[in-house]
PDB file of N, CA and C in Angstrom:
ATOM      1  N   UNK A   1      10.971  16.596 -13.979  1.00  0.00           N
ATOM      2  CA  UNK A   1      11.070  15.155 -13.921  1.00  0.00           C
ATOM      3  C   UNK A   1       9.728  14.584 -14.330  1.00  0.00           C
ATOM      4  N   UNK A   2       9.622  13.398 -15.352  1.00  0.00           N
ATOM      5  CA  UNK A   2       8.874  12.724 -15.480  1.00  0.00           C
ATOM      6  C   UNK A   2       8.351  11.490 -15.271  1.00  0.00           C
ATOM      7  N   UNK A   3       7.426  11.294 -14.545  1.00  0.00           N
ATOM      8  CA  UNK A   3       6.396   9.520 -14.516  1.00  0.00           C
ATOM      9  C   UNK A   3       7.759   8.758 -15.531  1.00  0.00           C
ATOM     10  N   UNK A   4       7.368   9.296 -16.725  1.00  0.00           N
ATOM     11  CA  UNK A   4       8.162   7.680 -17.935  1.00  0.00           C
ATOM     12  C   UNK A   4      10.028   7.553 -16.989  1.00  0.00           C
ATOM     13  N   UNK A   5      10.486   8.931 -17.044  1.00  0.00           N
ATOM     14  CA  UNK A   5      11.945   8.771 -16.297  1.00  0.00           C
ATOM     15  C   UNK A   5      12.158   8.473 -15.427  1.00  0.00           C
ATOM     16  N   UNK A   6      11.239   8.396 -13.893  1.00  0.00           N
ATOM     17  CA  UNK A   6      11.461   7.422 -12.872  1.00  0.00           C
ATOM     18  C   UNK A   6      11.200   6.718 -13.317  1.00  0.00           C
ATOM     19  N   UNK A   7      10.381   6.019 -13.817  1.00  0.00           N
ATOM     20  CA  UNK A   7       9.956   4.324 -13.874  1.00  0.00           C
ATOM     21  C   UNK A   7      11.186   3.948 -14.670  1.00  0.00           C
ATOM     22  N   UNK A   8      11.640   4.519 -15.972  1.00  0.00           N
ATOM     23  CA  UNK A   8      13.174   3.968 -16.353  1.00  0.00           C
ATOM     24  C   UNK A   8      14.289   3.633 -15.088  1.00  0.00           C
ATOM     25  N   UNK A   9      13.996   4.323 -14.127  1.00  0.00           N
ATOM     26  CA  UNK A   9      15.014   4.479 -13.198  1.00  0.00           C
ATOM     27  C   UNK A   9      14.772   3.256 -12.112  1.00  0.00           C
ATOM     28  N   UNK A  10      13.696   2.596 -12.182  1.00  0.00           N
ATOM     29  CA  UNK A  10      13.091   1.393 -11.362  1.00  0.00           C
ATOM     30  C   UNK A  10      12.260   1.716 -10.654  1.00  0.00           C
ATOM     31  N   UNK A  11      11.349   2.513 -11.042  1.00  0.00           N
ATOM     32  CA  UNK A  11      10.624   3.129  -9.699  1.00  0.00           C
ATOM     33  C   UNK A  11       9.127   2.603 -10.702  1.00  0.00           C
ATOM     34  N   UNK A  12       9.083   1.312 -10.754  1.00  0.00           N
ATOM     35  CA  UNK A  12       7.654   0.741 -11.175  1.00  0.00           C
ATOM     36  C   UNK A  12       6.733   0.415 -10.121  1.00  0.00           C
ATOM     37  N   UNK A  13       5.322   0.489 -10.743  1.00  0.00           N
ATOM     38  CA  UNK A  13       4.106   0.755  -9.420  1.00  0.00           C
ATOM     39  C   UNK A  13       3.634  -0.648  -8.907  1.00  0.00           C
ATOM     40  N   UNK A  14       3.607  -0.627  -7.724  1.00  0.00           N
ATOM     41  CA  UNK A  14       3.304  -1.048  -6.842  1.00  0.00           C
ATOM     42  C   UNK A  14       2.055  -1.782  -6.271  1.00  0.00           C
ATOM     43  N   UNK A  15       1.184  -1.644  -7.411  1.00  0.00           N
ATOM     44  CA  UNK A  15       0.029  -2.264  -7.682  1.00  0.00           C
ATOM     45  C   UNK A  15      -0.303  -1.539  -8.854  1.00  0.00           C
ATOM     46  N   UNK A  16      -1.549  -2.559  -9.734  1.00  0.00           N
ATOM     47  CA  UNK A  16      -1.919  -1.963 -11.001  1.00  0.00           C
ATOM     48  C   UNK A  16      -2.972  -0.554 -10.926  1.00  0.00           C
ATOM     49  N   UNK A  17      -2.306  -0.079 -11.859  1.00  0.00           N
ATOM     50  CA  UNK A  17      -3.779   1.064 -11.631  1.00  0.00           C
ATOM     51  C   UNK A  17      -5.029   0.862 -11.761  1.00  0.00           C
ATOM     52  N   UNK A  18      -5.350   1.161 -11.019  1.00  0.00           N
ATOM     53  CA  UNK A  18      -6.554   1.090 -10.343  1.00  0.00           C
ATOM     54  C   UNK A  18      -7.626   1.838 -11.526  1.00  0.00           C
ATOM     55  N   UNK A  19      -9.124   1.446 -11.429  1.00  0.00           N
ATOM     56  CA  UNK A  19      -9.896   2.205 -12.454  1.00  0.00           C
ATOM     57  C   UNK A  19     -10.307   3.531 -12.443  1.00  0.00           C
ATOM     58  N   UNK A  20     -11.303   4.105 -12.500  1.00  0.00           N
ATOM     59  CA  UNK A  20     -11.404   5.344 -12.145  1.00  0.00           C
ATOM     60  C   UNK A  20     -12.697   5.576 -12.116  1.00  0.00           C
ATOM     61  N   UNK A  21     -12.748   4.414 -10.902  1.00  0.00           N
ATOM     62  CA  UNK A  21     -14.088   4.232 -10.276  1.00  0.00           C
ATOM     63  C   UNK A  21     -13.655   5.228  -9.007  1.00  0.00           C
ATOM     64  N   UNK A  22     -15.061   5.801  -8.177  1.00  0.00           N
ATOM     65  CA  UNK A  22     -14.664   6.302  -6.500  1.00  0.00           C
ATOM     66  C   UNK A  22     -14.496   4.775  -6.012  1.00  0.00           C
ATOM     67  N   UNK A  23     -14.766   3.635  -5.832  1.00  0.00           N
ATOM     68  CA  UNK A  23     -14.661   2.700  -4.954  1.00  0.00           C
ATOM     69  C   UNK A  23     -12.974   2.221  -5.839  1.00  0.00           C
ATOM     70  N   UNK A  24     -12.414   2.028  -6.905  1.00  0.00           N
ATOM     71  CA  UNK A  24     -11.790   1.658  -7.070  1.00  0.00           C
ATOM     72  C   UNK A  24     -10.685   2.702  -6.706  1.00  0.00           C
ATOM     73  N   UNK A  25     -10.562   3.772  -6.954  1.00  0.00           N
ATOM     74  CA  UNK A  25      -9.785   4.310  -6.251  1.00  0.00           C
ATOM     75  C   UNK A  25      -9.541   5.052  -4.651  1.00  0.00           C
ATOM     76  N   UNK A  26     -10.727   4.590  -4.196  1.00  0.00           N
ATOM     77  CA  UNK A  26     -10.079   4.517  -2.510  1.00  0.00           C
ATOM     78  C   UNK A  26      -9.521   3.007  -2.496  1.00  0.00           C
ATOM     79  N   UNK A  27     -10.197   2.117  -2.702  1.00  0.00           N
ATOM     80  CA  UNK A  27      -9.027   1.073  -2.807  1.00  0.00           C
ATOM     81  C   UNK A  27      -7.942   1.411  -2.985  1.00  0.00           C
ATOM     82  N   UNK A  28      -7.243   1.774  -3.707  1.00  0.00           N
ATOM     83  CA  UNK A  28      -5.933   2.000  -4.009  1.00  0.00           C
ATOM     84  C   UNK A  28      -5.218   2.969  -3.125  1.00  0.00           C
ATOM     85  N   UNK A  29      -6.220   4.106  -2.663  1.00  0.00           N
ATOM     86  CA  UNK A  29      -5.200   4.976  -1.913  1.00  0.00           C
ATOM     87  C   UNK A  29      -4.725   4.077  -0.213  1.00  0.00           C
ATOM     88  N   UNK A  30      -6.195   2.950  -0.168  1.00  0.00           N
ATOM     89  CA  UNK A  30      -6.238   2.603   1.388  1.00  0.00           C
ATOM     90  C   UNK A  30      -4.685   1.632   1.040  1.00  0.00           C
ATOM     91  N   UNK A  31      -4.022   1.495   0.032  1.00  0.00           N
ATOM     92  CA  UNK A  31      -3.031   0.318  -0.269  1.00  0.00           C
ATOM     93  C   UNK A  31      -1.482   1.621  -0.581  1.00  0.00           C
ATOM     94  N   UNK A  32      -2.039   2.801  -1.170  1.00  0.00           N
ATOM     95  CA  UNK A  32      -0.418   3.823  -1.655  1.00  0.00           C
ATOM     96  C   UNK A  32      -0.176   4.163  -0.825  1.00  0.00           C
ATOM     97  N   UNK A  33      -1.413   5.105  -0.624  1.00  0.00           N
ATOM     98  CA  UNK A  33      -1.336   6.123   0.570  1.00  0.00           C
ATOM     99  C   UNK A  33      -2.393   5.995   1.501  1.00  0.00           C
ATOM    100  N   UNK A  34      -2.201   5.453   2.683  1.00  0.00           N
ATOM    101  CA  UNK A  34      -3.312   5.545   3.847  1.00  0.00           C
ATOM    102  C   UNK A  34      -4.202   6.656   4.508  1.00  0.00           C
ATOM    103  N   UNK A  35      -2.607   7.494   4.754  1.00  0.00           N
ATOM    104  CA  UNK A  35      -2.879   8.726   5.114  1.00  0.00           C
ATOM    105  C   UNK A  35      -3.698   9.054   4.090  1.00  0.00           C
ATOM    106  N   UNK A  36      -4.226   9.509   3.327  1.00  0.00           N
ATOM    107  CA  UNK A  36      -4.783  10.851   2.284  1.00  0.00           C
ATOM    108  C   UNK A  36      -5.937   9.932   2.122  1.00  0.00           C
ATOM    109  N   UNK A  37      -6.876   8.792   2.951  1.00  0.00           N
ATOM    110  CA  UNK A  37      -8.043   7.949   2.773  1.00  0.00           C
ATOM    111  C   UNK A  37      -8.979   9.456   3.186  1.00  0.00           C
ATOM    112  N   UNK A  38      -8.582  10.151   4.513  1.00  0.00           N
ATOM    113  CA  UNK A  38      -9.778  11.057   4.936  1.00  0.00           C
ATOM    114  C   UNK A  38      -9.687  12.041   4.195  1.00  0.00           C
ATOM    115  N   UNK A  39      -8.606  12.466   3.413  1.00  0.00           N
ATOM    116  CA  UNK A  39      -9.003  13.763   2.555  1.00  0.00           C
ATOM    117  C   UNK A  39      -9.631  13.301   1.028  1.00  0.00           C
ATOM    118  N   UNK A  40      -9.231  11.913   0.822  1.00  0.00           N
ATOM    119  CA  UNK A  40     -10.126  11.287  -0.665  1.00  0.00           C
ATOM    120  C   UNK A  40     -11.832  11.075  -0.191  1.00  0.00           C
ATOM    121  N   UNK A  41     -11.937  11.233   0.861  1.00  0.00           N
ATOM    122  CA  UNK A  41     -13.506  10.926   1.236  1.00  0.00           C
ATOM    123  C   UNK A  41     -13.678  12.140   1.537  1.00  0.00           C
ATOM    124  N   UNK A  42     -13.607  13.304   2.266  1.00  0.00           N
ATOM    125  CA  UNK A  42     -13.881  14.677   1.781  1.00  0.00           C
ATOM    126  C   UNK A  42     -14.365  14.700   0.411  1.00  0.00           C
ATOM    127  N   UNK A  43     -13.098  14.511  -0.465  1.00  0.00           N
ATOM    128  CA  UNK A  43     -13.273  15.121  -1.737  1.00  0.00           C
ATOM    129  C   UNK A  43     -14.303  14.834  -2.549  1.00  0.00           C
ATOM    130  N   UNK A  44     -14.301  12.976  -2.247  1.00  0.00           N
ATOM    131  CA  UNK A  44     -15.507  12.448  -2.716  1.00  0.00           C
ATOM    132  C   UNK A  44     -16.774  12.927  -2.696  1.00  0.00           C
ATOM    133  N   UNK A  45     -16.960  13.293  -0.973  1.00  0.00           N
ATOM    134  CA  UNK A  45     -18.080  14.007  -0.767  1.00  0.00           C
ATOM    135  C   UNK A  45     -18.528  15.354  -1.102  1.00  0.00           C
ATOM    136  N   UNK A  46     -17.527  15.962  -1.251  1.00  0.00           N
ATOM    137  CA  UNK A  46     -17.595  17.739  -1.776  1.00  0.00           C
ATOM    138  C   UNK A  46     -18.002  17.295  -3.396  1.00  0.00           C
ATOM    139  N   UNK A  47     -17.261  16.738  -4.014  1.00  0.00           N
ATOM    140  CA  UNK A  47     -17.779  16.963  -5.139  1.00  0.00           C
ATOM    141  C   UNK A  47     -19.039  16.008  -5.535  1.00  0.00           C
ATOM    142  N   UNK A  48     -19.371  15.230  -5.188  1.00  0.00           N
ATOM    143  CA  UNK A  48     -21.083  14.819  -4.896  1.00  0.00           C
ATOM    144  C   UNK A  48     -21.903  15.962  -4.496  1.00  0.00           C
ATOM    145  N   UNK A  49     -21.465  16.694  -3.889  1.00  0.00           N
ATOM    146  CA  UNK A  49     -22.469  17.138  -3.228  1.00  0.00           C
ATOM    147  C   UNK A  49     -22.781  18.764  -4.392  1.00  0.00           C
ATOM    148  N   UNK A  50     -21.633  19.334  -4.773  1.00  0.00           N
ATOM    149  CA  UNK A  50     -21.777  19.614  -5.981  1.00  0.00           C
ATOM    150  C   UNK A  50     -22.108  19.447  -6.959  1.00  0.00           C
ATOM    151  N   UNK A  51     -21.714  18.305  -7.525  1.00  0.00           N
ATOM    152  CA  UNK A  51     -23.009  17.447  -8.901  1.00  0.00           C
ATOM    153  C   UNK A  51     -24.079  17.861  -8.295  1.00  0.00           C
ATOM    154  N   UNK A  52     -25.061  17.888  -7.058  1.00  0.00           N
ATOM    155  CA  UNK A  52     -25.834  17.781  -6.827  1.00  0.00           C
ATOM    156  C   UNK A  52     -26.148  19.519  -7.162  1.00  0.00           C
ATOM    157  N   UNK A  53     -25.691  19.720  -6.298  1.00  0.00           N
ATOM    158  CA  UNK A  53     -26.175  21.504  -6.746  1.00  0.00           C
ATOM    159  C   UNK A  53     -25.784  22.067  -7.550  1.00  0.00           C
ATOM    160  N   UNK A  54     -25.440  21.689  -8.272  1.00  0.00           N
ATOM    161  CA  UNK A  54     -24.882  22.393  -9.599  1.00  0.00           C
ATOM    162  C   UNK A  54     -25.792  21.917 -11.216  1.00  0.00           C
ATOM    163  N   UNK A  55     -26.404  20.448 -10.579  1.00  0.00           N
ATOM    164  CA  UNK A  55     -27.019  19.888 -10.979  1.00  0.00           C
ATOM    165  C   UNK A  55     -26.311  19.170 -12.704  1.00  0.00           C
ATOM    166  N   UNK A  56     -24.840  18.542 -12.394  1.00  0.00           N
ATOM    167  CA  UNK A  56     -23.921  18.304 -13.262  1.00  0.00           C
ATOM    168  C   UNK A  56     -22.779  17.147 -12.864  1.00  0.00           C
ATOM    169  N   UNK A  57     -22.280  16.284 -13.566  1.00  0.00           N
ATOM    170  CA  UNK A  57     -21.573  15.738 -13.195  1.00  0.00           C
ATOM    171  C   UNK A  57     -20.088  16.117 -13.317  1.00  0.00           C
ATOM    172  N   UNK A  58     -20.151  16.932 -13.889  1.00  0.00           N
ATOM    173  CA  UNK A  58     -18.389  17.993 -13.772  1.00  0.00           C
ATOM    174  C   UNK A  58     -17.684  17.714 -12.560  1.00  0.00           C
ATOM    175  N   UNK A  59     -17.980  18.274 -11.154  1.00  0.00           N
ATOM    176  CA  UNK A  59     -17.361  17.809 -10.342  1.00  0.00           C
ATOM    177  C   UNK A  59     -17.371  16.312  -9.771  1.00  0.00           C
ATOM    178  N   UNK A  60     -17.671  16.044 -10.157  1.00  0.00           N
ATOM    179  CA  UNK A  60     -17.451  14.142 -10.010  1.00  0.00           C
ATOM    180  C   UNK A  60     -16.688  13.563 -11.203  1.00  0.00           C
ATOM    181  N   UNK A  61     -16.521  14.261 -12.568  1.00  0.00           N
ATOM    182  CA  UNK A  61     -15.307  13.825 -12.966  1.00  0.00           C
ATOM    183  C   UNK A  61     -13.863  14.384 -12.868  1.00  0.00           C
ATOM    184  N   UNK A  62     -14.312  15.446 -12.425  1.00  0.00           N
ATOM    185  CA  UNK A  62     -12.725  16.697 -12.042  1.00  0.00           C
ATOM    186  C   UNK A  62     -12.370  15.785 -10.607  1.00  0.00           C
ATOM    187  N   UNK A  63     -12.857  15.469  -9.642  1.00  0.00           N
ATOM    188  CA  UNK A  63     -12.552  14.581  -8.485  1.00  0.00           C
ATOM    189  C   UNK A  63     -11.880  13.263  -8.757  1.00  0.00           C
ATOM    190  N   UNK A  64     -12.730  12.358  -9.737  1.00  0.00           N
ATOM    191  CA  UNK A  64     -12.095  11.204 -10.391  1.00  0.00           C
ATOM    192  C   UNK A  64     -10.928  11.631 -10.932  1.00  0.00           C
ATOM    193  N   UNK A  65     -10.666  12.284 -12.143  1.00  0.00           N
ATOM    194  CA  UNK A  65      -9.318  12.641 -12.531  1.00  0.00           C
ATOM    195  C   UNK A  65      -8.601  12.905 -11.509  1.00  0.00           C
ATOM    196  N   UNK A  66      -8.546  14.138 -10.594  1.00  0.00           N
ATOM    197  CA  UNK A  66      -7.519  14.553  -9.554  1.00  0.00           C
ATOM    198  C   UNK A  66      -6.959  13.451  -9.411  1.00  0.00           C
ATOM    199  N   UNK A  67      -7.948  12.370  -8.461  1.00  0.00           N
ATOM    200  CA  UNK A  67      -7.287  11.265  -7.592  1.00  0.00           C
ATOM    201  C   UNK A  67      -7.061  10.191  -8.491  1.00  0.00           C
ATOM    202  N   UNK A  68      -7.341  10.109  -9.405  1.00  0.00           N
ATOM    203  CA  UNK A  68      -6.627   9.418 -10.679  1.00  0.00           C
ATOM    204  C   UNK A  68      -5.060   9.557 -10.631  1.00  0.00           C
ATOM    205  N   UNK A  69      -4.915  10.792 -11.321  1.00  0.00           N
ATOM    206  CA  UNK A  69      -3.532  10.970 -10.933  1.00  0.00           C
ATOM    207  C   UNK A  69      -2.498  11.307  -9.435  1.00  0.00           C
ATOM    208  N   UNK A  70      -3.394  11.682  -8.703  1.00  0.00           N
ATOM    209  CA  UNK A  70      -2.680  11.013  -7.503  1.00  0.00           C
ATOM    210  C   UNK A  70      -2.510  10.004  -6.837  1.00  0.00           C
ATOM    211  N   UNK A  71      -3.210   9.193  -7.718  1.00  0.00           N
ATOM    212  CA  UNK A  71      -3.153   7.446  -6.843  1.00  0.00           C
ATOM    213  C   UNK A  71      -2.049   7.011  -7.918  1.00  0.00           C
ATOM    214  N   UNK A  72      -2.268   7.668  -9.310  1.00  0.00           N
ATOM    215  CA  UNK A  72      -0.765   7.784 -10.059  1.00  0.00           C
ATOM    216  C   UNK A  72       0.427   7.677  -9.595  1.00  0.00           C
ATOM    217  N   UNK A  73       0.762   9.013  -9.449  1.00  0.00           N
ATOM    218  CA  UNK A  73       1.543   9.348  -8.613  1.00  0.00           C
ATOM    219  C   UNK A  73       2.045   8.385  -7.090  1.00  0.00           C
ATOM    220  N   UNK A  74       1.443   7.806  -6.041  1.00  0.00           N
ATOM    221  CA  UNK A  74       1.676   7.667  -5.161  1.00  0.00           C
ATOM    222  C   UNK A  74       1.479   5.729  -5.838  1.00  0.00           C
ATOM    223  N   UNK A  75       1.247   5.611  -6.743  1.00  0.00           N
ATOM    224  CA  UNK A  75       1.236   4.308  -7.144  1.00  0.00           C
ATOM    225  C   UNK A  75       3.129   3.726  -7.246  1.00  0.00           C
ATOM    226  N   UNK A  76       4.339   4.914  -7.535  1.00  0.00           N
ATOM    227  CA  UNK A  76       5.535   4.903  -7.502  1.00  0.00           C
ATOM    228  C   UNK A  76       6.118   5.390  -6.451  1.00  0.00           C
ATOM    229  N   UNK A  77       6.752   4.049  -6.077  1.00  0.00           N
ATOM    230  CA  UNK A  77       7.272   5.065  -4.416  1.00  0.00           C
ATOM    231  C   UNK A  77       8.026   6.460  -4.865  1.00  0.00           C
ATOM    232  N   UNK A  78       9.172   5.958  -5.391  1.00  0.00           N
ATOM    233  CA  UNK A  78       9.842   7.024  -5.756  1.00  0.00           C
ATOM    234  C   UNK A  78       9.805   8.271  -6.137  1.00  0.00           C
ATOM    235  N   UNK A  79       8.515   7.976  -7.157  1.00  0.00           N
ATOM    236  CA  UNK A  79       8.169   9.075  -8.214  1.00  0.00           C
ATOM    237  C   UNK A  79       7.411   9.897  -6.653  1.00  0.00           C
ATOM    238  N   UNK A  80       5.826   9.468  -5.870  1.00  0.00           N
ATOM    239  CA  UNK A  80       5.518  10.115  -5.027  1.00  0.00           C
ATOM    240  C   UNK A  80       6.797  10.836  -4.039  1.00  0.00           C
ATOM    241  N   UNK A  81       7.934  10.092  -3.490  1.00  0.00           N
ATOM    242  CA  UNK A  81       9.285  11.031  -2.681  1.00  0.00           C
ATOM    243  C   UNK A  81       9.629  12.009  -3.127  1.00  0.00           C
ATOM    244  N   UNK A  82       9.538  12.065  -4.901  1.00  0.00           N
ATOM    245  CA  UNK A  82      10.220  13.425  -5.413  1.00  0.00           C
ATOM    246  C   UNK A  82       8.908  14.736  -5.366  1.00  0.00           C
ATOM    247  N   UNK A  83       7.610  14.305  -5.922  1.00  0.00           N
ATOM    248  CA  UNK A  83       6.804  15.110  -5.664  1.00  0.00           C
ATOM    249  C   UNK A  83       6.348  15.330  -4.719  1.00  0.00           C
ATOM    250  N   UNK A  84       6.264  14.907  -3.167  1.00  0.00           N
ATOM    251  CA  UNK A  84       6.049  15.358  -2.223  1.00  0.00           C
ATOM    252  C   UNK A  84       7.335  16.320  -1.288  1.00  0.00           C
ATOM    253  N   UNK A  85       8.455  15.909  -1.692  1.00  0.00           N
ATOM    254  CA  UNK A  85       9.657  16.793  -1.695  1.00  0.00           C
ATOM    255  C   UNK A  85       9.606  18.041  -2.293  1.00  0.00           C
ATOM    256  N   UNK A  86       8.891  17.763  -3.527  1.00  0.00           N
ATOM    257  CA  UNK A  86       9.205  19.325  -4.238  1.00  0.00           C
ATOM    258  C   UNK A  86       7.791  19.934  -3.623  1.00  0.00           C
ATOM    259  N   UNK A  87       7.212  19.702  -3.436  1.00  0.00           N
ATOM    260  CA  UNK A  87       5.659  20.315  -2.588  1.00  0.00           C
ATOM    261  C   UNK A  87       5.786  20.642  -1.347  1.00  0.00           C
ATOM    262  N   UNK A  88       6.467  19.707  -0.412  1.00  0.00           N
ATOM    263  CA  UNK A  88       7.516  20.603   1.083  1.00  0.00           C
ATOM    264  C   UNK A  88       8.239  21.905   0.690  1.00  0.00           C
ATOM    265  N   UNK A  89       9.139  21.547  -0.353  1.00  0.00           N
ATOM    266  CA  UNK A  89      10.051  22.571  -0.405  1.00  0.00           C
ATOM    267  C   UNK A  89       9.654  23.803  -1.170  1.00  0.00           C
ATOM    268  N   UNK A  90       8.659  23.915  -1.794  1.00  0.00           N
ATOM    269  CA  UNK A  90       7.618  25.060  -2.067  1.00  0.00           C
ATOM    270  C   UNK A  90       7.179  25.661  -1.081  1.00  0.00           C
ATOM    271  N   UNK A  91       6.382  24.992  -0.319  1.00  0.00           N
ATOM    272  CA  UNK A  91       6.129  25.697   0.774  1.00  0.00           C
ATOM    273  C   UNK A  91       7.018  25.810   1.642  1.00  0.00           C
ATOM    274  N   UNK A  92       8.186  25.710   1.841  1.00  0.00           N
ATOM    275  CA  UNK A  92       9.013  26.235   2.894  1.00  0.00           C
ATOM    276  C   UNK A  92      10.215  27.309   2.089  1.00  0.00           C
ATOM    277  N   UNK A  93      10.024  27.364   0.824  1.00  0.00           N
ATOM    278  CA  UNK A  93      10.908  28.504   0.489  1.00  0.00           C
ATOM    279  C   UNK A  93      10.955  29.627   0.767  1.00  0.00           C
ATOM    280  N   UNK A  94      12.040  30.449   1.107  1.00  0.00           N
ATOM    281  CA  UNK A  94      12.187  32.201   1.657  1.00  0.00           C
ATOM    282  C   UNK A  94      11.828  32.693  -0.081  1.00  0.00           C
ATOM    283  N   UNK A  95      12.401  32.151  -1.151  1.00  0.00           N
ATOM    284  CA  UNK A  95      12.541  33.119  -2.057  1.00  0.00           C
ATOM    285  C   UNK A  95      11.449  32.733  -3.193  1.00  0.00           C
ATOM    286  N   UNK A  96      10.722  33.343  -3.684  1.00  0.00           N
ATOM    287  CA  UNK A  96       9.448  33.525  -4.633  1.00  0.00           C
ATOM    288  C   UNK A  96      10.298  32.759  -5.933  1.00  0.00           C
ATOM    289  N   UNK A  97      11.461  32.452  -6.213  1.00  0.00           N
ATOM    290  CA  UNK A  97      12.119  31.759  -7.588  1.00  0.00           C
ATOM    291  C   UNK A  97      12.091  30.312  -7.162  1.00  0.00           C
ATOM    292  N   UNK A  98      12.442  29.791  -5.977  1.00  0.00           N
ATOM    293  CA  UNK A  98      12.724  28.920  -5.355  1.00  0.00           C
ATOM    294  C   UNK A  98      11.621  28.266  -5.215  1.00  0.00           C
ATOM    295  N   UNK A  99      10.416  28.711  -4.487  1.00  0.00           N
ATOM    296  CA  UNK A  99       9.398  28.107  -4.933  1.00  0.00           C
ATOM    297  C   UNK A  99       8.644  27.737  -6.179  1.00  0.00           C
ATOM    298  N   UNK A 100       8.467  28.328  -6.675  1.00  0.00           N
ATOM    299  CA  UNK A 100       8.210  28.392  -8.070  1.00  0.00           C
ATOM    300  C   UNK A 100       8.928  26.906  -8.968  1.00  0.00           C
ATOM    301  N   UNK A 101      10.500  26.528  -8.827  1.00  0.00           N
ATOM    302  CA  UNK A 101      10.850  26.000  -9.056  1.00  0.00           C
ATOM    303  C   UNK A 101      10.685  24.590  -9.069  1.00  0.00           C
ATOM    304  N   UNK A 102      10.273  24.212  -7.366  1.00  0.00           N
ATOM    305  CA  UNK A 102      10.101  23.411  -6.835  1.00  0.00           C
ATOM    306  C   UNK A 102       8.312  22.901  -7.488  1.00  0.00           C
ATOM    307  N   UNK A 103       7.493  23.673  -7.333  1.00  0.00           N
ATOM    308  CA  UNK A 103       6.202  23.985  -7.887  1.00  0.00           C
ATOM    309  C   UNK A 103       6.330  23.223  -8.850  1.00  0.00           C
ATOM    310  N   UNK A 104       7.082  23.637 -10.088  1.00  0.00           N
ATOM    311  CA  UNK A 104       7.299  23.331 -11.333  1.00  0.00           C
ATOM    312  C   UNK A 104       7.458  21.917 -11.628  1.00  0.00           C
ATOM    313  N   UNK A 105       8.375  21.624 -10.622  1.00  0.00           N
ATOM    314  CA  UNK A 105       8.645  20.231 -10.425  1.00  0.00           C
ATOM    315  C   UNK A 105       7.593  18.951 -10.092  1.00  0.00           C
ATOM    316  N   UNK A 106       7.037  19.457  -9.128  1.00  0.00           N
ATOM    317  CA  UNK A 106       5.343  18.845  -8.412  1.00  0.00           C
ATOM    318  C   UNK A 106       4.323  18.984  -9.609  1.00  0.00           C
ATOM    319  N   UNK A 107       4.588  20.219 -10.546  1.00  0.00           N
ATOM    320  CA  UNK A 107       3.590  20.254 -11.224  1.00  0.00           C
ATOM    321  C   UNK A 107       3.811  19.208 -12.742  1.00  0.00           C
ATOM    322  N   UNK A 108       5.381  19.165 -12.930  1.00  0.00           N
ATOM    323  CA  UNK A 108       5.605  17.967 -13.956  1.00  0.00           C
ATOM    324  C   UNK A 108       4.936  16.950 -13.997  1.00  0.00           C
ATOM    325  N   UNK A 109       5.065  16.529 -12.533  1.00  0.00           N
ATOM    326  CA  UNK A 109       4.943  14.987 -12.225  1.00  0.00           C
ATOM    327  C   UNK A 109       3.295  14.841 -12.076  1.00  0.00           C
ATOM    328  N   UNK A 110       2.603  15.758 -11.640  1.00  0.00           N
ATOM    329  CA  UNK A 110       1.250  15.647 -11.240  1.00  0.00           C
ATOM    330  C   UNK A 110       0.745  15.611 -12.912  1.00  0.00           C
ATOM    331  N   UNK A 111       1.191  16.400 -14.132  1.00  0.00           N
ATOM    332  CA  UNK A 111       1.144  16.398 -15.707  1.00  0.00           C
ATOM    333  C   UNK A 111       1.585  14.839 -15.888  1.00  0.00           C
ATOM    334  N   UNK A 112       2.332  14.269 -15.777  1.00  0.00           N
ATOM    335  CA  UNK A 112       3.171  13.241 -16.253  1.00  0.00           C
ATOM    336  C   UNK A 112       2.127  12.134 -15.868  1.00  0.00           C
ATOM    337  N   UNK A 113       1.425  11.926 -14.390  1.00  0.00           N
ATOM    338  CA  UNK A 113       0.472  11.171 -14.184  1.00  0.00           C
ATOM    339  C   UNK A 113      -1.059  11.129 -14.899  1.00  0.00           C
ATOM    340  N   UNK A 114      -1.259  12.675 -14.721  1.00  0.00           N
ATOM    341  CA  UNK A 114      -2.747  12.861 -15.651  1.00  0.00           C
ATOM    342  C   UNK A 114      -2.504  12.430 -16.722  1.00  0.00           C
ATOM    343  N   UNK A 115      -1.392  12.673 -17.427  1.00  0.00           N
ATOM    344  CA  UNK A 115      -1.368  12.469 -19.074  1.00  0.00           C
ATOM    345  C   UNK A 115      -1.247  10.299 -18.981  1.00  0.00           C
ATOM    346  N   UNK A 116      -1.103   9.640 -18.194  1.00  0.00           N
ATOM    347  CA  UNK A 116      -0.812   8.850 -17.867  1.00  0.00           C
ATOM    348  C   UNK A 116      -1.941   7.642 -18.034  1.00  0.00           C
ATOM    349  N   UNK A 117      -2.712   8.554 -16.882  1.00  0.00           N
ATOM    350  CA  UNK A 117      -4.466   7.524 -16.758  1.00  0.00           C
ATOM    351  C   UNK A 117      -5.314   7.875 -17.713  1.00  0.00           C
ATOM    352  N   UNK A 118      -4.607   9.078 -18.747  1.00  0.00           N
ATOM    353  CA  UNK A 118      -5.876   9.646 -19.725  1.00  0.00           C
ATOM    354  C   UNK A 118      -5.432   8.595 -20.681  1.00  0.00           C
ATOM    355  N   UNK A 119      -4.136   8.436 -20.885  1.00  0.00           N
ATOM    356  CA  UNK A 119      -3.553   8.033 -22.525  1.00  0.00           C
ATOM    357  C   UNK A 119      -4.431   6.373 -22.217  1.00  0.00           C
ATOM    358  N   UNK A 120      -4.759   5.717 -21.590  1.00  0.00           N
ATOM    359  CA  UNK A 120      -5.526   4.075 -21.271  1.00  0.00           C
ATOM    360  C   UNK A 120      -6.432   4.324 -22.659  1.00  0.00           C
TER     361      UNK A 120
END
């Protein structure tokens, strides 16, 4: 399943996307997703703190992208129900095909968003 095929389906976002600033996108998650504010400030901070020792800004744009496309993602109600569905049901599968499947699915949509905030 793809970003463009929910939104055909009415599942348009819910506020504009946001930039792909760190302040502009905790804004946005404190408005998609509330919950995931303390793991976007982790992340923020892990990968700062990496630029720092690594002495590079790589992980501060691999962080921006991630939550790029997950503020993507969670920017569509809908579209976020199906990928957090198929990400439950990965991890709760008995059978190694089954997950995988589901995976596949989470992993469309998480593609469908990156390709999303890149194409701007």
């Amino acid at each position: 399943m793809s970003l463009q095929h929910t939104e055909a389906a009415g599942d348009g976002p819910v506020i504009p996307r946001p930039e792909r600033t760190p302040a502009a996108l905790r804004a946005a998650c404190a408005v998609v997703a509330p919950q995931l504010l303390a793991t976007y400030d982790r992340a923020k901070d892990q990968a700062l703190g990496e630029a720092v020792e690594q002495g590079s800004l790589k992980p501060v744009h691999a962080y921006l992208d991630h939550w790029a496309a997950l503020i993507e993602i969670e920017r569509h109600p809908e579209t976020a129900k199906v990928y957090h569905r198929a990400e439950y049901l990965a991890h709760v599968a008995e059978e190694p095909e089954e997950a995988r499947r589901h995976l596949a699915t989470a992993a469309g949509i998480y593609r469908a968003a990156s390709g999303a905030v890149h194409a701007e």
